[in-house]
PDB file of N, CA and C in Angstrom:
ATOM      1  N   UNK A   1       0.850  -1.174   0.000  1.00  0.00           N
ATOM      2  CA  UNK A   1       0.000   0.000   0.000  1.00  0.00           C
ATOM      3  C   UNK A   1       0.894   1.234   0.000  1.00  0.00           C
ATOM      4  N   UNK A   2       0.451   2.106  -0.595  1.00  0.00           N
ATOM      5  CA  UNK A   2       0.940   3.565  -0.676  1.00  0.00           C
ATOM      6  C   UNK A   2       0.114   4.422  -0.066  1.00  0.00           C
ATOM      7  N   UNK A   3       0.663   5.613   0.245  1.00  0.00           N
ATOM      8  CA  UNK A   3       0.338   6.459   0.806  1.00  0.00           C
ATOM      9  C   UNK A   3       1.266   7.531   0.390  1.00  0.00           C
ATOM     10  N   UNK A   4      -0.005   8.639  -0.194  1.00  0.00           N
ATOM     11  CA  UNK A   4       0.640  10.145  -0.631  1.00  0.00           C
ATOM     12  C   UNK A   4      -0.612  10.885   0.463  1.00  0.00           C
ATOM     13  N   UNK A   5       0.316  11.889   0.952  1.00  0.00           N
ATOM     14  CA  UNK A   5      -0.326  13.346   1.512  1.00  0.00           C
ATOM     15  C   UNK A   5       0.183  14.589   1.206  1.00  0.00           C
ATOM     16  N   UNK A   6      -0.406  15.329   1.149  1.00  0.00           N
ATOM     17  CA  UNK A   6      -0.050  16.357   0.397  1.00  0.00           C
ATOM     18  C   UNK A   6      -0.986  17.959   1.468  1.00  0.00           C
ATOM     19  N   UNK A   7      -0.143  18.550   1.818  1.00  0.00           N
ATOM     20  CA  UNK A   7      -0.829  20.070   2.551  1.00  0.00           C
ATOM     21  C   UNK A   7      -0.658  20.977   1.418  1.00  0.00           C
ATOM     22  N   UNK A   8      -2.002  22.079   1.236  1.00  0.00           N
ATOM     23  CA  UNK A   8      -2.355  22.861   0.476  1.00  0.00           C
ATOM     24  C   UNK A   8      -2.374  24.041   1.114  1.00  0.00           C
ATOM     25  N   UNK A   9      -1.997  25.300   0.912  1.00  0.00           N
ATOM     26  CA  UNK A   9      -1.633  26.617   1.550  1.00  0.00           C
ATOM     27  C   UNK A   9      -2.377  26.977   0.778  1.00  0.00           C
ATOM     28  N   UNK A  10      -3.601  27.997   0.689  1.00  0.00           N
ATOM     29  CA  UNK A  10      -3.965  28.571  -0.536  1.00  0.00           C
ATOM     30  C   UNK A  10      -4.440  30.039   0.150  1.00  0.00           C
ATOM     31  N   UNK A  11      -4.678  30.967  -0.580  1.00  0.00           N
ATOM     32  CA  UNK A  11      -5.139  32.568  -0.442  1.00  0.00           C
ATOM     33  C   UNK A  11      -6.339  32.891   0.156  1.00  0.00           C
ATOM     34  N   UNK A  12      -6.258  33.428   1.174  1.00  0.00           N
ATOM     35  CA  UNK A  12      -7.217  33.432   1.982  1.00  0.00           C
ATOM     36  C   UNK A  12      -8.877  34.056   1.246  1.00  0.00           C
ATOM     37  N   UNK A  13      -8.428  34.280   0.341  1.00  0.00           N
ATOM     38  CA  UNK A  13     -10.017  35.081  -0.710  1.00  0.00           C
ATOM     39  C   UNK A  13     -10.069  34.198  -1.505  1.00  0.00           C
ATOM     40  N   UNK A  14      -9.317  32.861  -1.735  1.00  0.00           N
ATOM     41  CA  UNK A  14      -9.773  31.745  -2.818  1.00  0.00           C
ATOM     42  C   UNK A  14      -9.747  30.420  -2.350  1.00  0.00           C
ATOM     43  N   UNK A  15      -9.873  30.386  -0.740  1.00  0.00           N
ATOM     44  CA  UNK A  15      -9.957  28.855  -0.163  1.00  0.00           C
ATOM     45  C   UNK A  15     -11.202  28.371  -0.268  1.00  0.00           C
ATOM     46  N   UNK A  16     -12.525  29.098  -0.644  1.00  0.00           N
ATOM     47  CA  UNK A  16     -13.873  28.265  -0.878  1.00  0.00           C
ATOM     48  C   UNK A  16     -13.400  27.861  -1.861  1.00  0.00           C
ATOM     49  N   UNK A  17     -13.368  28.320  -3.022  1.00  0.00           N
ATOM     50  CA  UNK A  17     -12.806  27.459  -4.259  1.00  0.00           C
ATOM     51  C   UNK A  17     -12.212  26.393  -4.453  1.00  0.00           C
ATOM     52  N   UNK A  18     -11.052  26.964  -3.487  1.00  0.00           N
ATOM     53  CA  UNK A  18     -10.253  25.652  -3.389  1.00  0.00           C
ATOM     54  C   UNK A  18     -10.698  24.372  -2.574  1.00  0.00           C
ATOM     55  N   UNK A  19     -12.121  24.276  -1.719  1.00  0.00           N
ATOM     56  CA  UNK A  19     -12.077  23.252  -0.998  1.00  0.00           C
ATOM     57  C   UNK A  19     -13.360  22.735  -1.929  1.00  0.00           C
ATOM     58  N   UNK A  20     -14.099  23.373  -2.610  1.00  0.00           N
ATOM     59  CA  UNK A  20     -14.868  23.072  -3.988  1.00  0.00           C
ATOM     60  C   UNK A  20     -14.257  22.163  -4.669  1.00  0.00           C
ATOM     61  N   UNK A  21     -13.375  22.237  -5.328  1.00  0.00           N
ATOM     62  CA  UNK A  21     -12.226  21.628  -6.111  1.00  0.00           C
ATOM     63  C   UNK A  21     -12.066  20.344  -5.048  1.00  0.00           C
ATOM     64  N   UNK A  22     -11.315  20.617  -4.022  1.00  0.00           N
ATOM     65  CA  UNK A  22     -11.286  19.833  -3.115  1.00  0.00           C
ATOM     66  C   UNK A  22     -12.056  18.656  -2.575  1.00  0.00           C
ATOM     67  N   UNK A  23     -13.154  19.200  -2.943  1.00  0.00           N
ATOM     68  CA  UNK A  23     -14.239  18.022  -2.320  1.00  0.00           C
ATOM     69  C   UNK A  23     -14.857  17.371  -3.627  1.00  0.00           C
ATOM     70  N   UNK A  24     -14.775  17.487  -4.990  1.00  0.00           N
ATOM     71  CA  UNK A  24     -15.133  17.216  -6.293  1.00  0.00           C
ATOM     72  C   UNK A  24     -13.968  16.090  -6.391  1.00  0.00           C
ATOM     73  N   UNK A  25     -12.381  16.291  -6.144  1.00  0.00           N
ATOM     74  CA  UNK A  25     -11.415  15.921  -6.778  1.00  0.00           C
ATOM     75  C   UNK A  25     -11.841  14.956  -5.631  1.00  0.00           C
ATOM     76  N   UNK A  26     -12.032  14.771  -4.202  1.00  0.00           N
ATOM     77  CA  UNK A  26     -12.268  13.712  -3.020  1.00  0.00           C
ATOM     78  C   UNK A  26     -13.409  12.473  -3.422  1.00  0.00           C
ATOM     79  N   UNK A  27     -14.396  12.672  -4.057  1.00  0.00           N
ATOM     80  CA  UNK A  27     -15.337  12.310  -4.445  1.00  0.00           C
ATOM     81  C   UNK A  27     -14.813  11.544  -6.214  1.00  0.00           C
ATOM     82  N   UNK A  28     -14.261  11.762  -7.075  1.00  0.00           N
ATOM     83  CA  UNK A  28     -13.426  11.071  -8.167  1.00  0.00           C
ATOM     84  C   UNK A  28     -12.908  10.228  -7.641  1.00  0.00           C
ATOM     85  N   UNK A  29     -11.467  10.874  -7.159  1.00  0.00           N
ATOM     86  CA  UNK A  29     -10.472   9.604  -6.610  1.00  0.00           C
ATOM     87  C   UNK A  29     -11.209   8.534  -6.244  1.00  0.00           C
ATOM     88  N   UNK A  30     -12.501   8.610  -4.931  1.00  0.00           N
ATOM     89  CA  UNK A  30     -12.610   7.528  -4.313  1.00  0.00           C
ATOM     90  C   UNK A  30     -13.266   6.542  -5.118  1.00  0.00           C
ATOM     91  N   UNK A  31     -13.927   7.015  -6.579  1.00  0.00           N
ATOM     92  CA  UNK A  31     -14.245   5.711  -7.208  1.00  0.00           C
ATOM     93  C   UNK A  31     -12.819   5.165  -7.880  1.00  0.00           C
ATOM     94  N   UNK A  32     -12.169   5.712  -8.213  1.00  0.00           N
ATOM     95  CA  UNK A  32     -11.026   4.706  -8.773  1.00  0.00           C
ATOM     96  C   UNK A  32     -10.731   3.518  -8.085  1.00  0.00           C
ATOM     97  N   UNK A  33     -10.351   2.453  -9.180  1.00  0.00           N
ATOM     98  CA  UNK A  33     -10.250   1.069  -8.592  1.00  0.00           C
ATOM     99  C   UNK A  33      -9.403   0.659  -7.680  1.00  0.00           C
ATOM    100  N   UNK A  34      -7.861   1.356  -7.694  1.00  0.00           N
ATOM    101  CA  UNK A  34      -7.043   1.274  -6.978  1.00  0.00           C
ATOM    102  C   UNK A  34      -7.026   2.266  -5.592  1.00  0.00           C
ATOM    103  N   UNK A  35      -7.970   3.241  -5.496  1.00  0.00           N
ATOM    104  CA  UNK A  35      -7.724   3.978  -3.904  1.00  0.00           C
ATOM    105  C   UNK A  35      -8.750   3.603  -2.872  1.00  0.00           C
ATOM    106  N   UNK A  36      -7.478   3.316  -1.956  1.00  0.00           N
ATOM    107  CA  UNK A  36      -8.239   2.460  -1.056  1.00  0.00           C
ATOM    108  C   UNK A  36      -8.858   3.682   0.136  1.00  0.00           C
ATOM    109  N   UNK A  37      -8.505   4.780   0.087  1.00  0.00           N
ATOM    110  CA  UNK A  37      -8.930   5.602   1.046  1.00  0.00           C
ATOM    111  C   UNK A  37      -8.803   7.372   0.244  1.00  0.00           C
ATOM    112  N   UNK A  38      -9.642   8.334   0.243  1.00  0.00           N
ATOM    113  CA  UNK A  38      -8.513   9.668  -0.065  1.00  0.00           C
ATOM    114  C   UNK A  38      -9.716  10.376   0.854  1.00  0.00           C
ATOM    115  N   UNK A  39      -8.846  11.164   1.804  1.00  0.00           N
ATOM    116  CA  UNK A  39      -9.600  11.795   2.282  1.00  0.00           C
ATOM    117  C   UNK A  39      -9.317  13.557   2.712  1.00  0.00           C
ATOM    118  N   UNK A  40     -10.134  14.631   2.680  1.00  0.00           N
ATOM    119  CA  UNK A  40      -9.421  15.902   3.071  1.00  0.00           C
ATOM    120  C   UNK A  40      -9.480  16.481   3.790  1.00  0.00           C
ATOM    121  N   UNK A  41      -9.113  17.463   4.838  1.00  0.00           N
ATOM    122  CA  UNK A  41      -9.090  18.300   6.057  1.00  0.00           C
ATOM    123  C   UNK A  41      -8.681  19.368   5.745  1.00  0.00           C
ATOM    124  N   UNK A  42      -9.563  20.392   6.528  1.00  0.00           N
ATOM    125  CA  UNK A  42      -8.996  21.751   6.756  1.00  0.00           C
ATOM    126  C   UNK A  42      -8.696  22.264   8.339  1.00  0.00           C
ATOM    127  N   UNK A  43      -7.077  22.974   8.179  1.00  0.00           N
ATOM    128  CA  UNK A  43      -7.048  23.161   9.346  1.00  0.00           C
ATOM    129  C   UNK A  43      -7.985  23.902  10.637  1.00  0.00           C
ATOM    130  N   UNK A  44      -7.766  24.002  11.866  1.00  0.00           N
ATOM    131  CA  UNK A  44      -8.935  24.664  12.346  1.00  0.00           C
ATOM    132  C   UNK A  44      -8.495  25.778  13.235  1.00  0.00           C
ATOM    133  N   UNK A  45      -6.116  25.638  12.854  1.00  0.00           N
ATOM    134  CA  UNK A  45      -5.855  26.669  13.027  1.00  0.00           C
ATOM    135  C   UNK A  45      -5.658  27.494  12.309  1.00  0.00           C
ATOM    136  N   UNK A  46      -5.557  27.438  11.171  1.00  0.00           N
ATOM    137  CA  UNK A  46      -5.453  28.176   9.846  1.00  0.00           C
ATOM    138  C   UNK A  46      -6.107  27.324   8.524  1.00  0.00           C
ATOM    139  N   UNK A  47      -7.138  28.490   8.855  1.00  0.00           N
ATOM    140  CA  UNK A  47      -8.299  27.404   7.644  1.00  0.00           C
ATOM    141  C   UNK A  47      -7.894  27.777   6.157  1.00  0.00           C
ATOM    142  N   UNK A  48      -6.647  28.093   6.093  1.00  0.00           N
ATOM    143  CA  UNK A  48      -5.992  28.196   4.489  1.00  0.00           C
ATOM    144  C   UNK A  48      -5.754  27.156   4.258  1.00  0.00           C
ATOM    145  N   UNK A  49      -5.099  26.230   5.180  1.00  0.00           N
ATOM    146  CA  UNK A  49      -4.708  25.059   4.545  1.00  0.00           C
ATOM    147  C   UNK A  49      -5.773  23.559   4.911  1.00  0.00           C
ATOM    148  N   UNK A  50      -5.238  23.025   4.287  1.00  0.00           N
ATOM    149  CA  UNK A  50      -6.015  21.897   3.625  1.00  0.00           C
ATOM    150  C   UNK A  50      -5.080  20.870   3.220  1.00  0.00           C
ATOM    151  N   UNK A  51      -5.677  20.048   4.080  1.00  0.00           N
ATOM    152  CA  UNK A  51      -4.470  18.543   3.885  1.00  0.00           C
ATOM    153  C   UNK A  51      -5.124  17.520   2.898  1.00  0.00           C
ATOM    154  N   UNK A  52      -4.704  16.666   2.760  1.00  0.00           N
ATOM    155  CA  UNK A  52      -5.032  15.273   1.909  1.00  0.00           C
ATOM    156  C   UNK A  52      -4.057  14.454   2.073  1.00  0.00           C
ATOM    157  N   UNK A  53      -5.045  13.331   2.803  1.00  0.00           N
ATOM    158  CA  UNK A  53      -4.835  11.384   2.993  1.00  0.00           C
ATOM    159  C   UNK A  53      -5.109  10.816   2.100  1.00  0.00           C
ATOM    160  N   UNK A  54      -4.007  10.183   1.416  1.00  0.00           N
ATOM    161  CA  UNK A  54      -4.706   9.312   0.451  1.00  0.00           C
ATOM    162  C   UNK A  54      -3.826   7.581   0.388  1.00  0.00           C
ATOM    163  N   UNK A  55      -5.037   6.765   0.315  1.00  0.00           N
ATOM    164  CA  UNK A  55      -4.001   5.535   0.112  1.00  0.00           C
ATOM    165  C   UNK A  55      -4.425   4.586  -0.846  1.00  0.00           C
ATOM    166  N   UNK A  56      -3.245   4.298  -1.733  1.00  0.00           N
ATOM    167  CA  UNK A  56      -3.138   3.244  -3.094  1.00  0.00           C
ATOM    168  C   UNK A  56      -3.336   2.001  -2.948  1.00  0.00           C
ATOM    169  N   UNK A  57      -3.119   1.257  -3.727  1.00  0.00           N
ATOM    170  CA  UNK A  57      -2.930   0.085  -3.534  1.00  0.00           C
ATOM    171  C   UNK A  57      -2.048  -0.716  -3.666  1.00  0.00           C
ATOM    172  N   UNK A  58      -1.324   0.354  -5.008  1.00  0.00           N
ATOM    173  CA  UNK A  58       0.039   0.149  -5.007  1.00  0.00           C
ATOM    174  C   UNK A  58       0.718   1.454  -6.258  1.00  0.00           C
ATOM    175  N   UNK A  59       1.739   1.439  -6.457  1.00  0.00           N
ATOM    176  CA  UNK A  59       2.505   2.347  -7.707  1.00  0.00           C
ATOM    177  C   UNK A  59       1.720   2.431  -8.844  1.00  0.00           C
ATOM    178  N   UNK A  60       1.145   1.733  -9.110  1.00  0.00           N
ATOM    179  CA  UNK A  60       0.323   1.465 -10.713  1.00  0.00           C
ATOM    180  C   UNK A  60      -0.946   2.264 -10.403  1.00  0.00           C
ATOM    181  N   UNK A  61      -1.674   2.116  -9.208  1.00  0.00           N
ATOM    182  CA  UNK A  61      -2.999   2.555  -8.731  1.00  0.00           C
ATOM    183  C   UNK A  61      -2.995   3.829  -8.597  1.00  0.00           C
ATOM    184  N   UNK A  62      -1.988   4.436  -8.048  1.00  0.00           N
ATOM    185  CA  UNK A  62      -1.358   6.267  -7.816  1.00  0.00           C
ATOM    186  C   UNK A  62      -1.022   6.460  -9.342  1.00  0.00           C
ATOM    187  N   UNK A  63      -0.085   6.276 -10.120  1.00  0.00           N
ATOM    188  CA  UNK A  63       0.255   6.772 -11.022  1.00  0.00           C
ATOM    189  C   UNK A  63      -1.162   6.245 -11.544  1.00  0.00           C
ATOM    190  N   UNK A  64      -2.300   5.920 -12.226  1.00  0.00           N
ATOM    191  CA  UNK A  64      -3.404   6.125 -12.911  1.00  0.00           C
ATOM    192  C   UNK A  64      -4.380   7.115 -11.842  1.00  0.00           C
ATOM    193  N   UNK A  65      -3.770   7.381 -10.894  1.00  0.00           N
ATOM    194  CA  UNK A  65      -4.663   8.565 -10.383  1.00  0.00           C
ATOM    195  C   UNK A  65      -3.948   9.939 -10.574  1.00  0.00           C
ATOM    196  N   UNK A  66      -2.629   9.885 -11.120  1.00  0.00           N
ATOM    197  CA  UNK A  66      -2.158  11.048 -11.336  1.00  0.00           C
ATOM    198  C   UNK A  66      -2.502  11.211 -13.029  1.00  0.00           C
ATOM    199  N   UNK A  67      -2.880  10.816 -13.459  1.00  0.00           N
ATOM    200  CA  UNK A  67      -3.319  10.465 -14.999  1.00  0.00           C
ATOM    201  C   UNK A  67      -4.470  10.601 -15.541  1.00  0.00           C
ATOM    202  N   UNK A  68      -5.311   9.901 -14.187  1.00  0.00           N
ATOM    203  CA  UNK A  68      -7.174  10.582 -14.359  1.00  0.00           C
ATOM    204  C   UNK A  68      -7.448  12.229 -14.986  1.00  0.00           C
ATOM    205  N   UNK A  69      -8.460  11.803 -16.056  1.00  0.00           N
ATOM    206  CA  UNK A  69      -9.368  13.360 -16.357  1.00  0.00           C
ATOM    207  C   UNK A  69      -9.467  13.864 -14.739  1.00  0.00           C
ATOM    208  N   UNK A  70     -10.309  13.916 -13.923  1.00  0.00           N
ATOM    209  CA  UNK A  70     -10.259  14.488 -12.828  1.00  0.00           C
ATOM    210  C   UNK A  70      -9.026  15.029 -12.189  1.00  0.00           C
ATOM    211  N   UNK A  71      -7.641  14.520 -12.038  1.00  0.00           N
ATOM    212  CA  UNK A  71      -6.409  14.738 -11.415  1.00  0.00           C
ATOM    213  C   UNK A  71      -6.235  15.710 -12.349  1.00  0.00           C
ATOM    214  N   UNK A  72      -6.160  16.204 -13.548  1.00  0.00           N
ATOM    215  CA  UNK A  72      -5.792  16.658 -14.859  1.00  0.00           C
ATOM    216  C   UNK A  72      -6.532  18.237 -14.274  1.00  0.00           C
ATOM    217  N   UNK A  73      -7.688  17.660 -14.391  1.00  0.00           N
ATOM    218  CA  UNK A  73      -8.308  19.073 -14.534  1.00  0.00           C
ATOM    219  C   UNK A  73      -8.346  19.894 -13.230  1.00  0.00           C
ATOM    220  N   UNK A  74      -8.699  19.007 -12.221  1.00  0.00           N
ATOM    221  CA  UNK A  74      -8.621  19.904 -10.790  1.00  0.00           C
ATOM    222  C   UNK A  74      -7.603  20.268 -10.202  1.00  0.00           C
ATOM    223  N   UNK A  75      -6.720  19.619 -10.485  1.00  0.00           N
ATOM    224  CA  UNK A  75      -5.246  19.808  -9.489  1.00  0.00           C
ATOM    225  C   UNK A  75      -4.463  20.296 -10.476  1.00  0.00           C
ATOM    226  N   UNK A  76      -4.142  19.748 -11.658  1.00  0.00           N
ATOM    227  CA  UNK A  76      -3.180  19.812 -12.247  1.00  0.00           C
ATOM    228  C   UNK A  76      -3.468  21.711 -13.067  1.00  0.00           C
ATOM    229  N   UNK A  77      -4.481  21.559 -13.642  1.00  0.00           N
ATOM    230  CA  UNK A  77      -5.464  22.635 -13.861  1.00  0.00           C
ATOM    231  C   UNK A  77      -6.267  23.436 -13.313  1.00  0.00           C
ATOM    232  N   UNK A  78      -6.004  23.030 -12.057  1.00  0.00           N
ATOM    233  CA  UNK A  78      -7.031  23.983 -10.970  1.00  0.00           C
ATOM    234  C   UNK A  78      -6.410  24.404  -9.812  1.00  0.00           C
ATOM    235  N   UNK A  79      -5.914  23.502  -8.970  1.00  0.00           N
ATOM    236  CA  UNK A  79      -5.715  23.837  -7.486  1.00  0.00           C
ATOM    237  C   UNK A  79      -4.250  24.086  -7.654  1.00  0.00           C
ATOM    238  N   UNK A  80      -3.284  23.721  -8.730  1.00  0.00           N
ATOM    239  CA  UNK A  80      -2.370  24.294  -8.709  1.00  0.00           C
ATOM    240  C   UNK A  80      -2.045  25.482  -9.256  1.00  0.00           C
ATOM    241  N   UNK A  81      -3.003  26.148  -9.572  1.00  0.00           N
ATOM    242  CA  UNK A  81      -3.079  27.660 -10.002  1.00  0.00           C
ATOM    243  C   UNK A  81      -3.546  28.451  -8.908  1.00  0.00           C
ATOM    244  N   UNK A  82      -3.867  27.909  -7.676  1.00  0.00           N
ATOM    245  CA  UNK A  82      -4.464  28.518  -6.478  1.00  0.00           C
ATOM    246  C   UNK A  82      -3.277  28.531  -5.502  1.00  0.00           C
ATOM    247  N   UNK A  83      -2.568  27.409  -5.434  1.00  0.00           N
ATOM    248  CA  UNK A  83      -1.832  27.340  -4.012  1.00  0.00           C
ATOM    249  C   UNK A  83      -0.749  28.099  -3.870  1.00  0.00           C
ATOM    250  N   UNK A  84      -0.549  28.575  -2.880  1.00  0.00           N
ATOM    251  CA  UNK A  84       0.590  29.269  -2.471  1.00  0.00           C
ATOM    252  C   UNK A  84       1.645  28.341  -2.185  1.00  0.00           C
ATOM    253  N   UNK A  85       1.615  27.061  -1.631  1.00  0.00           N
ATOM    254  CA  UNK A  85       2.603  27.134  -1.023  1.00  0.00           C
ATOM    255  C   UNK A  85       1.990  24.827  -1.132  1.00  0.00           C
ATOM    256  N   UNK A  86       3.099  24.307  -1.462  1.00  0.00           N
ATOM    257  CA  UNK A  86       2.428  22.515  -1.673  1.00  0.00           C
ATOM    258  C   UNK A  86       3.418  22.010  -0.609  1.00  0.00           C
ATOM    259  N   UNK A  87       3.385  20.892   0.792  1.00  0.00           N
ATOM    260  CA  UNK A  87       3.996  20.128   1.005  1.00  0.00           C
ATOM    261  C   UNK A  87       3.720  18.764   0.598  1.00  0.00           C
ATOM    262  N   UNK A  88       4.560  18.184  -0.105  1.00  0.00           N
ATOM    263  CA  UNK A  88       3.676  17.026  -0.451  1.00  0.00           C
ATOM    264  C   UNK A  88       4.612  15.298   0.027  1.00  0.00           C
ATOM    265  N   UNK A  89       4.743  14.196   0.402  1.00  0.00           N
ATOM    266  CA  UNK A  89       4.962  13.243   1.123  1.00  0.00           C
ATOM    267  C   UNK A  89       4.212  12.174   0.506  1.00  0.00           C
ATOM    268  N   UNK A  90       5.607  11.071   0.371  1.00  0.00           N
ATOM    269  CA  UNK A  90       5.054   9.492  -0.618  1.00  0.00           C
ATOM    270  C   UNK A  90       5.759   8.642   0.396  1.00  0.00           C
ATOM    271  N   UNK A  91       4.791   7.827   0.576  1.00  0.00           N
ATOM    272  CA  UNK A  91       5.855   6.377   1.477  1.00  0.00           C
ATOM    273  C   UNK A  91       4.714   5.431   1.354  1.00  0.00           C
ATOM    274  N   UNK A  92       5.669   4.376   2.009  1.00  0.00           N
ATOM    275  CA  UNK A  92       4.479   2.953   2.011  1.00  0.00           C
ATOM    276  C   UNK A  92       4.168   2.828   3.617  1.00  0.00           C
ATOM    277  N   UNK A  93       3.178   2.021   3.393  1.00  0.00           N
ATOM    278  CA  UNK A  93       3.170   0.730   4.593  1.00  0.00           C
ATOM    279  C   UNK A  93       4.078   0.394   4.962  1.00  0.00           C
ATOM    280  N   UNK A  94       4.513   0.220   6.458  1.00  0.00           N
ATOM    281  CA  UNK A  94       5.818  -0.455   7.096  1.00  0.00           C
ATOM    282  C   UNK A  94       5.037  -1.103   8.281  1.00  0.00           C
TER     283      UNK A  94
END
C-alpha cells in the first residue's frame, strides 16, 4: 500500500474554491479502482490550509490517479493555479 499526503496553503479570498475543487477531486479519486482511502481536512488553526490522505494500492494505482481526467483538470489545472505554497509526502506501509 501507498500512501501520498499532500498540505495545500492557498489565499485566503480563494480557499472556498479551493475546498470546492477539493471536495469534487475527493469524491473522483474515491471511485477509482485502486484507492483504497482519499480523504481531506482543513485546518482549524489556519483554515488556508487543507491537507489530503490518500491511500493506493500500489505504484500502478497512484500513477493512474495522477493520470485521471479528474487529477488533470482539478489539481493539475485547478488547485495548482491557487496554491501558495504545496507540502507534499510518498511512502508505504511499514
Amino acid at each position: 500500500m501507498l500512501i501520498n499526503n499532500a498540505f495545500y496553503t492557498m489565499p485566503a479570498d480563494r480557499v472556498a474554491e479551493a475546498e470546492a475543487l477539493l471536495h469534487e477531486l475527493r469524491d473522483a479519486s474515491r471511485s477509482e479502482p485502486g484507492c483504497l482511502t482519499f480523504n481531506v481536512a482543513r485546518s482549524i488553526e489556519n483554515p488556508n490550509v487543507f491537507l489530503l490522505y490518500e491511500e493506493y494500492r500500489d505504484q500502478h494505482a497512484l500513477d493512474a490517479h495522477f493520470a485521471s481526467d479528474h487529477f488533470q483538470r482539478l489539481v493539475v489545472n485547478g488547485l495548482r493555479k491557487l496554491v501558495l505554497e504545496r507540502i507534499g509526502y510518498h511512502g508505504s506501509e511499514i
